[in-house]
Protein backbone atom coordinates (compact mmCIF):
# COMPACT_ATOMS: atom_id res chain seq x y z
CA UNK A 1 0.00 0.00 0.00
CA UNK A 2 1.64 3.56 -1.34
CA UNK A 3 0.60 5.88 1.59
CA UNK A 4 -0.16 9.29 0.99
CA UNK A 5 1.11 12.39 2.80
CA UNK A 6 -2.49 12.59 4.31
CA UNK A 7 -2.61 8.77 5.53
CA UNK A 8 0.82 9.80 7.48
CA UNK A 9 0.24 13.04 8.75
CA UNK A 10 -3.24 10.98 9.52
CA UNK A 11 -0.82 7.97 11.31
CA UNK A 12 1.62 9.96 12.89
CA UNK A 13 -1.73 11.96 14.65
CA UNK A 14 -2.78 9.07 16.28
CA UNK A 15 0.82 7.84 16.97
CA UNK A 16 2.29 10.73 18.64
CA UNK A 17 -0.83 13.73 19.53
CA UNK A 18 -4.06 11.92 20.41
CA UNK A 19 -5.29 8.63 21.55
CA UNK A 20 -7.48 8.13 19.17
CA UNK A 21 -10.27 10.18 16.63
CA UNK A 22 -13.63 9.90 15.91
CA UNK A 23 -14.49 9.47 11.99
CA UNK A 24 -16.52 12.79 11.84
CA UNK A 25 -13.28 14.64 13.10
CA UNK A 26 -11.07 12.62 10.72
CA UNK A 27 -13.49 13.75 7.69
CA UNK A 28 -13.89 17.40 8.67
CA UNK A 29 -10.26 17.55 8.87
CA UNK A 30 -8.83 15.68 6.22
CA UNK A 31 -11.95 15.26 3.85
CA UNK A 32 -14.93 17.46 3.81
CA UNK A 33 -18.47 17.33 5.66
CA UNK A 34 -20.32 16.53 2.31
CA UNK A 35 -21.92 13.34 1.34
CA UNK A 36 -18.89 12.39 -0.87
CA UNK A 37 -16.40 13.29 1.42
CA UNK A 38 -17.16 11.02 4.28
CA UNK A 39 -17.88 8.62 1.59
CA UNK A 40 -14.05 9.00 0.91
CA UNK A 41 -13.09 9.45 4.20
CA UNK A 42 -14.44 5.83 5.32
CA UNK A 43 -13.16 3.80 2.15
CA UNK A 44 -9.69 5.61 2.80
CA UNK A 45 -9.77 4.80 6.43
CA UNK A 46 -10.84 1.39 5.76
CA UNK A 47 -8.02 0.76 3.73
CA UNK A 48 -5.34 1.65 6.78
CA UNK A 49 -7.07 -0.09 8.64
CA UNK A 50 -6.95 -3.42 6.20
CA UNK A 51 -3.22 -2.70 5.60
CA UNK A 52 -2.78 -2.60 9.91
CA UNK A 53 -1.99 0.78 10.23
CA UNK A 54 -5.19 1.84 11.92
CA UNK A 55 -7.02 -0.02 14.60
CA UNK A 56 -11.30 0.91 14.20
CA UNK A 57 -13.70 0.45 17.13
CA UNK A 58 -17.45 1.09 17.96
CA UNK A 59 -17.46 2.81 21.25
CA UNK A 60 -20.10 4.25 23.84
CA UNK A 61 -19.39 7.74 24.31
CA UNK A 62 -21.03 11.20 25.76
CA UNK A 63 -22.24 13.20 22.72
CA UNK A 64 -19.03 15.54 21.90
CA UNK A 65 -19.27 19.27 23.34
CA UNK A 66 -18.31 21.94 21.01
CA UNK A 67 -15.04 23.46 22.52
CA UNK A 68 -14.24 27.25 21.78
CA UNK A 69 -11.32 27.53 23.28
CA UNK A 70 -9.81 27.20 26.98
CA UNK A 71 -12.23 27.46 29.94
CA UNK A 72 -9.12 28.35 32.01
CA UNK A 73 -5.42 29.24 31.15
CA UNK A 74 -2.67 30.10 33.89
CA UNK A 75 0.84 31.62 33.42
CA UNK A 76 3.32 31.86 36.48
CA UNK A 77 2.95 34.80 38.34
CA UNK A 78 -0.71 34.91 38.39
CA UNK A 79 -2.90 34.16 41.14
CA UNK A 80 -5.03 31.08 40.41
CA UNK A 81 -8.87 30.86 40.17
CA UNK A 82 -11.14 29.37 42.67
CA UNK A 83 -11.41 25.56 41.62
CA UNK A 84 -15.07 25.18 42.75
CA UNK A 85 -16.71 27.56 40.26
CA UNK A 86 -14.37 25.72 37.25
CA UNK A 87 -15.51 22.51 38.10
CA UNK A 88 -18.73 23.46 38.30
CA UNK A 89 -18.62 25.12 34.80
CA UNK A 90 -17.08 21.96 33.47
CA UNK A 91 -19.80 19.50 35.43
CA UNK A 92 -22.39 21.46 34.10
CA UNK A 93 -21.53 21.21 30.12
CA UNK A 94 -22.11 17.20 29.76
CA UNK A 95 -26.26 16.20 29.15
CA UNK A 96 -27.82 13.73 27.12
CA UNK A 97 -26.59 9.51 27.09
CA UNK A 98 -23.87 8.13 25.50
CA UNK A 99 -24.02 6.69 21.86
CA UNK A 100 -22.14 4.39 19.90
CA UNK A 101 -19.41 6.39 17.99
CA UNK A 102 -16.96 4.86 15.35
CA UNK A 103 -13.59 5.52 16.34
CA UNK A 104 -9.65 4.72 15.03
CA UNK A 105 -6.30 4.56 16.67
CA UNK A 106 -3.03 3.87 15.83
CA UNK A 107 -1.96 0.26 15.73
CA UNK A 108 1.32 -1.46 17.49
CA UNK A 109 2.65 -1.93 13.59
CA UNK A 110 2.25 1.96 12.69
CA UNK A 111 4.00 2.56 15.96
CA UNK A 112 6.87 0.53 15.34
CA UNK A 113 6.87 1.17 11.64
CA UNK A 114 6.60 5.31 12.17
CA UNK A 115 7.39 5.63 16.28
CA UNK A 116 5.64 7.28 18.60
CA UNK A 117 3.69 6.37 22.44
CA UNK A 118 0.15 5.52 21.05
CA UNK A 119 -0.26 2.07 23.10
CA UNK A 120 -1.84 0.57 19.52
CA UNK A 121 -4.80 -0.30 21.46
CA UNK A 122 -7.95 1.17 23.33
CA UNK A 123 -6.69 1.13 26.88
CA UNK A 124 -9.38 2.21 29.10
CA UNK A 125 -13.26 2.24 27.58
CA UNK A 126 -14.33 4.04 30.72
CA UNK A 127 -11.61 7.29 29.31
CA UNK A 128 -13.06 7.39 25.05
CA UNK A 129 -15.45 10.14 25.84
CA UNK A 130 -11.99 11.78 27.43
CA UNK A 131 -9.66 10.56 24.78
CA UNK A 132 -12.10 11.75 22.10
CA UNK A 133 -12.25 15.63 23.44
CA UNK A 134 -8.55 15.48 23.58
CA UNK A 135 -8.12 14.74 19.72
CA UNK A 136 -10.75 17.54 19.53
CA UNK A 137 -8.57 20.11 21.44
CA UNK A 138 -5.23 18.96 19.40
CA UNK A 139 -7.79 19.87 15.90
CA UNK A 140 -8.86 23.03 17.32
CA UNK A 141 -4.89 23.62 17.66
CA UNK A 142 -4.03 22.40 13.78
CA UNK A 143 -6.62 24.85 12.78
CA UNK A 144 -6.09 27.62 14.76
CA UNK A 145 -2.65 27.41 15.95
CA UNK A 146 -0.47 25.15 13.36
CA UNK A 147 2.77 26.47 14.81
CA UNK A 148 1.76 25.34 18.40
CA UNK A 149 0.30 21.97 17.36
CA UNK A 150 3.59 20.75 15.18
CA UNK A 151 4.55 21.32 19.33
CA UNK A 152 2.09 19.04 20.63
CA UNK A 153 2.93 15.65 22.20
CA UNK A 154 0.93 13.32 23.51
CA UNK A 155 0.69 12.07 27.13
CA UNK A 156 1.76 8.49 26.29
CA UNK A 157 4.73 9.57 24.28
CA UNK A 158 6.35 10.86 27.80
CA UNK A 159 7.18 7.29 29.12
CA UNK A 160 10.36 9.03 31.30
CA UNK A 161 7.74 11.12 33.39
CA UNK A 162 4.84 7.85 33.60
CA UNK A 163 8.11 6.07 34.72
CA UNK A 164 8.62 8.58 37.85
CA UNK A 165 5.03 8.43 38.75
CA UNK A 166 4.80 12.12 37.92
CA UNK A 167 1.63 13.73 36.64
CA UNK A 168 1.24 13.27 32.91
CA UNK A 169 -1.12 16.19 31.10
CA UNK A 170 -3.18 15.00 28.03
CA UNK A 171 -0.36 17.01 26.11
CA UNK A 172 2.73 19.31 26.52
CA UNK A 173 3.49 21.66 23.93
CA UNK A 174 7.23 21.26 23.49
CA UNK A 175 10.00 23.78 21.63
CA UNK A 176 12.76 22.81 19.74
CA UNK A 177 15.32 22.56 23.06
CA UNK A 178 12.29 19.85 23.87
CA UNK A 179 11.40 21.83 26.90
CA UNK A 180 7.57 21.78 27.52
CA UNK A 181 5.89 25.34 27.65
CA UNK A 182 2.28 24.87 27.72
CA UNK A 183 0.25 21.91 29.41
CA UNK A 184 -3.07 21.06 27.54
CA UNK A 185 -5.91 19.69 29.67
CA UNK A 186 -9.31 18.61 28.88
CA UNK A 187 -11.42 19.29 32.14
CA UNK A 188 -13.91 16.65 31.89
CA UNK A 189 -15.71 16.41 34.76
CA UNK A 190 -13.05 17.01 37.31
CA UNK A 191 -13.46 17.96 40.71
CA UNK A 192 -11.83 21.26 42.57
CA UNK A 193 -9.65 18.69 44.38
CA UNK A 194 -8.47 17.17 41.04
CA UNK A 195 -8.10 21.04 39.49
CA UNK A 196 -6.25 21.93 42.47
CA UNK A 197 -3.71 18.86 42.13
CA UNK A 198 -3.43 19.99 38.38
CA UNK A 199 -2.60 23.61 38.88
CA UNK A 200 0.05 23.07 42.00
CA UNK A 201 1.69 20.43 39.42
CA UNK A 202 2.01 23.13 36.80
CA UNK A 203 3.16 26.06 39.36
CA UNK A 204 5.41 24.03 40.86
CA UNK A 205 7.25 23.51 37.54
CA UNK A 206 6.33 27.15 36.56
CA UNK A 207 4.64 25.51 33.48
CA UNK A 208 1.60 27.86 32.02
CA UNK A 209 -1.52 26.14 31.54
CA UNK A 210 -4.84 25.42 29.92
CA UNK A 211 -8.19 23.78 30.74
CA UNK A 212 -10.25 23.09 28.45
């Protein structure tokens, strides 16, 4: 199989950004929203996944928010919010029951083919609806902010820090010198406690921040 440059950039997503990506996403990034285009989208995608490069699963997930932009960013020096009121904002966005949603993830050949963290595998069914609002965060980024999200590495791809037992954010943007200068973090449903925990990790490494 003669991969394209969108079946890498498509691989090397799910290898080394994001867990894993719903096909809507993949089509209204790669493809186009129109009849044709997911038509293309899920014989293309079908293909990886025939050739191993792509694992595809039918999930149960919350219906995806639409995500603007940060519900919270910090920078060193500044004071921090009060954690209750942000978890309440980010309780209070999730309604409605989950629903099966197609998703694909890099496999263990892709990974060793192309590198990268992903584990080639779902790990944790309980974590898709979380997974899948991280890959929407990192597409926000490629559209808005391509500079930042050539930066962006995924949580799984920092296998020094998971083997110290330190807190891992869903992504660190990282420069050149490969020193991390923005933490990306999806809120989810997190409580002030778990907010809390976040932020001190982040001061204490004088690492600017954002919630989303």
């Amino acid at each position: 199989m003669i991969l394209t440059p969108r079946d890498l950039e498509i691989i090397e997503t799910l290898n080394m950004r994001v867990r894993m990506l719903t096909l809507g996403d993949l089509t209204a990034t790669w493809w186009n929203l129109g009849v044709s285009g997911r038509k293309n989208a899920a014989g293309r995608l079908r293909q990886l996944v025939r050739a191993g490069f792509l694992g595809r699963a039918d999930v149960l997930a919350q219906p995806m928010l639409t995500l603007g932009g940060p519900e919270y960013a910090w920078f060193p020096g500044e004071s921090p919010t009060r954690f209750g009121p942000l978890a309440w904002r980010l309780q209070s966005r999730w309604s409605g029951f989950p629903r099966r949603t197609s998703v694909y993830f890099a496999t263990a050949r892709a990974v060793d083919l192309f590198g990268g963290g992903a584990p080639g595998r779902i790990k944790n069914l309980c974590q898709v609806t979380h997974d899948l609002h991280v890959g929407t965060v990192f597409l926000a980024y490629r559209r808005r902010w391509p500079a930042d999200a050539a930066n962006w590495i995924g949580e799984d791809s920092f296998t020094d820090r998971r083997r110290h037992r330190q807190k891992i954010p869903d992504a660190l943007l990282v420069n050149p010198d490969g020193e991390p200068y923005r933490a990306v973090e999806f809120g989810g449903s997190y409580s002030a406690h778990r907010l809390s925990a976040f932020h001190e990790h982040c001061r204490d490494r004088g690492l600017p921040y954002e919630i989303w």
